[in-house]
Protein backbone atom coordinates (compact mmCIF):
# COMPACT_ATOMS: atom_id res chain seq x y z
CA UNK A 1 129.94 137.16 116.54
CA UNK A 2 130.26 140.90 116.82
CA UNK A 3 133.01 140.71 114.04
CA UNK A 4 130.83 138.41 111.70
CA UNK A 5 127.81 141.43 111.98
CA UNK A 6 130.35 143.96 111.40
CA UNK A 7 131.26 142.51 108.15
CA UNK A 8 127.80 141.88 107.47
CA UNK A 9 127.09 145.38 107.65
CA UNK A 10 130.04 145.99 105.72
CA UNK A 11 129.38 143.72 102.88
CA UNK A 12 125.58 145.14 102.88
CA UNK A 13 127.16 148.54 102.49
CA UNK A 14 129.42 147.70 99.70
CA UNK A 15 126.64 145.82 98.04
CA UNK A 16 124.58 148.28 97.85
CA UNK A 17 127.02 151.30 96.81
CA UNK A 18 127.87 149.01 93.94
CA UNK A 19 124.69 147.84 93.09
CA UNK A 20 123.64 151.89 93.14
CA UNK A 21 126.48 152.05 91.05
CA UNK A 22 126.19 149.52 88.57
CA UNK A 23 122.38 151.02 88.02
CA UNK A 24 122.99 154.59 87.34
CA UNK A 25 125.57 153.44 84.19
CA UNK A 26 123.00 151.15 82.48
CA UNK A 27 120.34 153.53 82.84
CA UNK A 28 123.11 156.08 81.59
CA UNK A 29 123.53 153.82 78.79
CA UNK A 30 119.83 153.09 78.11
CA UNK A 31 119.39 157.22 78.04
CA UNK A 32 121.95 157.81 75.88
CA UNK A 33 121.30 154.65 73.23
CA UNK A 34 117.57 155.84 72.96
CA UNK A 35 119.18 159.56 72.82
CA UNK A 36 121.22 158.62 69.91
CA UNK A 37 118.29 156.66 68.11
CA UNK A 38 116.40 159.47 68.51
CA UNK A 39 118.36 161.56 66.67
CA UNK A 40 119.01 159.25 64.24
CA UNK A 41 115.76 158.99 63.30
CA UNK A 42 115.57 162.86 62.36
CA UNK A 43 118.59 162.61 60.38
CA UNK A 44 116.84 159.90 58.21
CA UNK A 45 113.60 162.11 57.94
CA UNK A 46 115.33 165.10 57.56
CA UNK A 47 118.49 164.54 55.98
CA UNK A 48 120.34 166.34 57.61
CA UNK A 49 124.13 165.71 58.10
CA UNK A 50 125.41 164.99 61.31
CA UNK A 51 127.49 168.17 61.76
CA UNK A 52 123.93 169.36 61.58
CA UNK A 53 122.44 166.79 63.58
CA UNK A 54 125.32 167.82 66.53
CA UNK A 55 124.15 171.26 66.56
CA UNK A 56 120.62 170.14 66.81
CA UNK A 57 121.17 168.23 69.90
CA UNK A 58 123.49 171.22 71.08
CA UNK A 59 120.37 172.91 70.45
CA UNK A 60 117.74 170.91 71.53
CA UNK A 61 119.89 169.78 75.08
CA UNK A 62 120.13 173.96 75.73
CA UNK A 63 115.96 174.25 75.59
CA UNK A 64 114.98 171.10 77.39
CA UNK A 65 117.10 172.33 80.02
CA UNK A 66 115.11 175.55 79.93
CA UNK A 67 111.94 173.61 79.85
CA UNK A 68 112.57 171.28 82.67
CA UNK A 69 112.85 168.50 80.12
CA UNK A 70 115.00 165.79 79.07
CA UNK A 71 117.11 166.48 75.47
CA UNK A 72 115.19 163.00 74.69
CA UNK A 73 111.77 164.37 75.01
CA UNK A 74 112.96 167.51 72.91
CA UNK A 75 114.18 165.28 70.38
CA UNK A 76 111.13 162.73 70.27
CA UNK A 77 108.38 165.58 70.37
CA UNK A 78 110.59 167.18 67.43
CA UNK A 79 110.31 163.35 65.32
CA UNK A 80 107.02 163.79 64.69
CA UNK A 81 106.70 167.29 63.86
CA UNK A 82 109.75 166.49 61.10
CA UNK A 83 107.92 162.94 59.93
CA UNK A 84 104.98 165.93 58.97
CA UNK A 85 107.54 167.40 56.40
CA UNK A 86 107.88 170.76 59.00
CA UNK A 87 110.94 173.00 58.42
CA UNK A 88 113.21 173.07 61.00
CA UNK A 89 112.20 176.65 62.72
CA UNK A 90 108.42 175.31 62.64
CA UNK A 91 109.88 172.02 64.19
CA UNK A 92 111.61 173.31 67.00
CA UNK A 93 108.67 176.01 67.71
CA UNK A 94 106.02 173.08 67.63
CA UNK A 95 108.82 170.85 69.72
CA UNK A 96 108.64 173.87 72.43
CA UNK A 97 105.18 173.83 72.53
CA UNK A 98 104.43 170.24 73.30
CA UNK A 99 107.11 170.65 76.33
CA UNK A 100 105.74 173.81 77.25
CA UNK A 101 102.18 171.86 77.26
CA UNK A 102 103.47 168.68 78.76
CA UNK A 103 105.06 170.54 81.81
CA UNK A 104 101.60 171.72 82.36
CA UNK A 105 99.30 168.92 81.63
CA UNK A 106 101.39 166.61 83.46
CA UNK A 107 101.58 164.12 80.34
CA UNK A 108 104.84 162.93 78.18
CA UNK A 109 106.03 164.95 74.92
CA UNK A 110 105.18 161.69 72.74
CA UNK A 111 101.31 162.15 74.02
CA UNK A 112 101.10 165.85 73.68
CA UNK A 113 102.51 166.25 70.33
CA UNK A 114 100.43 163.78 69.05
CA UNK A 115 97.12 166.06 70.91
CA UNK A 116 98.33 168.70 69.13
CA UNK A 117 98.85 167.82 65.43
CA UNK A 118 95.17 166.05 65.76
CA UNK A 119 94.26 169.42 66.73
């Protein structure tokens, strides 16, 4: 008996390490498919090439970091200001913003940047 609970414990354990596991890649994988769509999506709108496009995200990973954001929301909040025709300095300043705003207001980039080009 006492050896059947141990290796139920055991196998709970295991299970769970692994299932922890298993978790953390796919929602590595989600983050860095949508990632990668993201930025795919500004070098359609853009044109940009994508020795450009890797210095974006070089870019763009370096301020979300700064802002306490992910490079995703830095790359989605800059979508929209790029589908507007922006240049890329009045992208990225207008990308900062809606971070800077969404840290504060509590909301996502997609929602602020939206509140502010209404505005």
């Amino acid at each position: 008996m006492a050896t059947t609970l141990k290796n139920t414990i055991r196998y709970g354990i295991s299970s769970s390490i692994f299932n922890n596991f298993t978790n953390s890649v796919e929602k590595a994988y989600n983050y860095t498919t949508q990632l990668d769509s993201s930025l795919n999506d500004i070098r359609i709108v853009t044109g940009k090439s994508a020795d450009e496009m890797e210095t974006f995200a070089i870019k763009a990973n370096k301020v979300a970091k700064e802002l306490g954001k992910s490079t995703r929301d830095y790359t989605e909040a800059s979508l929209i200001y790029y589908q507007q025709g922006l240049s890329d300095e009045e992208a990225q300043k207008r990308a900062e913003v809606t971070l800077k705003a969404a840290n504060v207001t509590g909301q996502n980039a997609d929602e602020v940047s939206e509140q502010l080009t209404a505005v």
